[in-house]
Protein backbone atom coordinates (compact mmCIF):
# COMPACT_ATOMS: atom_id res chain seq x y z
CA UNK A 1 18.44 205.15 40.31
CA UNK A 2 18.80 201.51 40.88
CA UNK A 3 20.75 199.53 37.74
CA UNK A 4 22.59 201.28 35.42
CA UNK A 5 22.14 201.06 31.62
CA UNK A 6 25.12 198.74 30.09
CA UNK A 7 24.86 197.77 26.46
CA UNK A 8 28.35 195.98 26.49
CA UNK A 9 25.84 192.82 26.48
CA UNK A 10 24.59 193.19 23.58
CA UNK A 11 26.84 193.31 20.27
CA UNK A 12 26.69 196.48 19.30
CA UNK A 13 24.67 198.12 22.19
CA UNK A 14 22.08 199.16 19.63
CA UNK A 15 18.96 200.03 21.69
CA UNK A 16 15.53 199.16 19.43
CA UNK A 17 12.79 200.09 22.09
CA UNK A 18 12.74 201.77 25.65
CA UNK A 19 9.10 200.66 27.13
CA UNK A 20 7.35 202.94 29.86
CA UNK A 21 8.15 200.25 32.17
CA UNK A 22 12.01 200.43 31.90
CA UNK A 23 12.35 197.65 29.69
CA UNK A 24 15.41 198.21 27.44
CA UNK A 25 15.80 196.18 24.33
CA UNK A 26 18.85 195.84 22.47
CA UNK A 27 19.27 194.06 19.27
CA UNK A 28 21.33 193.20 16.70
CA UNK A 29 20.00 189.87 15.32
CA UNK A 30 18.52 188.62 18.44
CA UNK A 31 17.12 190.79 20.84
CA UNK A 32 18.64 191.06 24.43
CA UNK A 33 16.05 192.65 26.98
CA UNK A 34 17.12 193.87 30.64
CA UNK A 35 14.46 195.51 33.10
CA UNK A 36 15.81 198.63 34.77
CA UNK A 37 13.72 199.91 37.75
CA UNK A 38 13.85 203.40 38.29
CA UNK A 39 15.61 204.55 35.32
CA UNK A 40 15.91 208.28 34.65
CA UNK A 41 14.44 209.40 31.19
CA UNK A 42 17.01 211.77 30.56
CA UNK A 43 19.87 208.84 31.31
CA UNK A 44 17.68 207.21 28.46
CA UNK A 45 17.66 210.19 25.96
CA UNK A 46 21.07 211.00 26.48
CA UNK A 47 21.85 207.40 24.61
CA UNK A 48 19.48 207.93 21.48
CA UNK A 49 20.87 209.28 18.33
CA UNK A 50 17.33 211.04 17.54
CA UNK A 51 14.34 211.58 19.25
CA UNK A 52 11.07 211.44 17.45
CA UNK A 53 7.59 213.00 18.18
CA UNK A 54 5.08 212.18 16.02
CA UNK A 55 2.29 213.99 17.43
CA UNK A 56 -1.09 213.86 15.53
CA UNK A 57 -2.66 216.38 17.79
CA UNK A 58 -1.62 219.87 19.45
CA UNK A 59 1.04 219.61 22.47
CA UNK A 60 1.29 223.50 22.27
CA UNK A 61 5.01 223.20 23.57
CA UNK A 62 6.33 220.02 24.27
CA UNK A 63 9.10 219.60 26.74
CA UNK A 64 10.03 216.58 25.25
CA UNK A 65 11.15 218.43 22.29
CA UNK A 66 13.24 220.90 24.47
CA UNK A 67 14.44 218.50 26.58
CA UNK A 68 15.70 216.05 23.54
CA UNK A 69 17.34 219.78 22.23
CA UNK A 70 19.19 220.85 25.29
CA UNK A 71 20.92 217.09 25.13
CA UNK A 72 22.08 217.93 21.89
CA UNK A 73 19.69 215.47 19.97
CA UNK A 74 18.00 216.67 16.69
CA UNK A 75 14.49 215.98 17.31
CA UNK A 76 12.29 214.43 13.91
CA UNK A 77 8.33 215.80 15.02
CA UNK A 78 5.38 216.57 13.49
CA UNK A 79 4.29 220.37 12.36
CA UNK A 80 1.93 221.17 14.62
CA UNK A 81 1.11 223.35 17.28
CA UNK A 82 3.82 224.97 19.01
CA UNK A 83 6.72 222.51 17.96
CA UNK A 84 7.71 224.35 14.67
CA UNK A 85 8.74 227.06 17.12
CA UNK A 86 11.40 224.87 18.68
CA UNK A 87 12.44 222.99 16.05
CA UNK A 88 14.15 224.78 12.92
CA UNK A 89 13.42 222.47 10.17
CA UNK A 90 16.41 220.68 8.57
CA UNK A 91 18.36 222.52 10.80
CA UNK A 92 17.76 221.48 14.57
CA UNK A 93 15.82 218.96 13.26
CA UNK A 94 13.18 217.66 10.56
CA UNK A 95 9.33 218.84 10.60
CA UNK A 96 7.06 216.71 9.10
CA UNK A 97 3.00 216.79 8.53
CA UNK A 98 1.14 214.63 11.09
CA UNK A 99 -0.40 211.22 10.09
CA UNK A 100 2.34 211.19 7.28
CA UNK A 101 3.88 207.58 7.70
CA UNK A 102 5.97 207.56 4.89
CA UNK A 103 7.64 210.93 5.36
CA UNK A 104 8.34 209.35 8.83
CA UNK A 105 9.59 206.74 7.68
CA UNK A 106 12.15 208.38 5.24
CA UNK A 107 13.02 210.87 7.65
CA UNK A 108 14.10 208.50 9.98
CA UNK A 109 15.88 206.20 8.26
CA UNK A 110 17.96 209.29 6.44
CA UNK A 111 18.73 211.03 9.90
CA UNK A 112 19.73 207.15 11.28
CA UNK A 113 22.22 206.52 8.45
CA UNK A 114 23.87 210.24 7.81
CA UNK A 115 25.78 210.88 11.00
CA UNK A 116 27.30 213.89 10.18
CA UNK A 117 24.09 215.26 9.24
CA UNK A 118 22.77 213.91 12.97
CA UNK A 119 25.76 215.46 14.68
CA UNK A 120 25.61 219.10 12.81
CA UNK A 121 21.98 218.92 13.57
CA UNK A 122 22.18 217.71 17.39
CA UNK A 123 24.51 220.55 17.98
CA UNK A 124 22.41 223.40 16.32
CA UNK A 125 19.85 221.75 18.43
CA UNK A 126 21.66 222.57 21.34
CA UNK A 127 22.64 226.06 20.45
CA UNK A 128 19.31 226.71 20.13
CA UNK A 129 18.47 225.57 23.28
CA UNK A 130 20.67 227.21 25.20
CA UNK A 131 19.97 230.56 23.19
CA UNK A 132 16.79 230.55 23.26
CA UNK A 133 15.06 228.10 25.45
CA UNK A 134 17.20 228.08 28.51
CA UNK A 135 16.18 228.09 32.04
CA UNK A 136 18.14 230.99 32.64
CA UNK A 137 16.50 233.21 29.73
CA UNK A 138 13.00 232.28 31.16
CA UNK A 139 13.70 233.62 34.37
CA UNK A 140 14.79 237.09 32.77
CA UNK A 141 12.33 237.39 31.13
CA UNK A 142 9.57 236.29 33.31
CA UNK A 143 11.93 238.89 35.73
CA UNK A 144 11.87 241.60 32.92
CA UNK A 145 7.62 240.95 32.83
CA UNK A 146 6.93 241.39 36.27
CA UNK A 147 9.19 244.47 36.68
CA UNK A 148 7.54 245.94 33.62
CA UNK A 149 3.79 244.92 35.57
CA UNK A 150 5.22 246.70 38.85
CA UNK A 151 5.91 249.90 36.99
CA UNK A 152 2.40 250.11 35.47
């Protein structure tokens, strides 16, 4: 990775909006903008306080949701598809029904000023990662699948 992400910068370090080019902007009454090149997406996860997917068609499974999880981040997403299987709602995280702005809306601002609520939920999201979306539990059980095949 070439840069590192440093919010001492900017007042309070708050990061608005991550673009898909690297672009990090950080505001608190002005807006302070620095490109990274390179960056890694899980350096720039690890530094949100929620991560949001508000999907308006199926994703099945999204790994973003996982991924967001296993960092201990409680994930605000739509109900659809597979991601009400990952996400235990106003537990690991908030479900909402796509296309619903407002709900959005609410939900994030709530989860962005009720820290405790972020941090119990972030760390049942992580839990529940680990228990029951690890790398390690796929590979028993993808082991446990194929010995059961071999014995048939």
């Amino acid at each position: 990775m070439r840069g590192n992400l440093d919010t001492t910068d900017s007042p309070n370090g708050v990061i608005e909006a991550v673009d898909v080019n690297g672009d990090v902007t950080l505001d608190n009454g002005g807006t302070y903008t620095t490109t990274l090149q390179c960056i890694s997406p899980t350096l720039i996860m690890s530094i949100l306080d929620v991560v949001i997917v508000p999907s308006i068609a199926d994703e099945d499974f999204p790994n973003v949701v996982l991924e967001a999880m296993a960092l201990g981040k409680p994930v605000i997403a739509s109900s659809i598809a597979g991601i009400p299987e990952q996400i235990i709602d106003g537990e690991t995280g908030l479900l909402l029904p796509p296309n619903n702005v407002h709900q959005l809306e609410v939900a994030i601002m709530n989860l962005s000023h009720d820290v405790p609520l972020r941090s119990r939920m972030g760390k049942a999201a992580a839990l529940r990662s680990q228990d029951f979306f690890s790398a390690e539990l796929a590979v028993t059980k993808y082991m446990l699948l194929y010995q059961n095949i071999i014995r048939e």
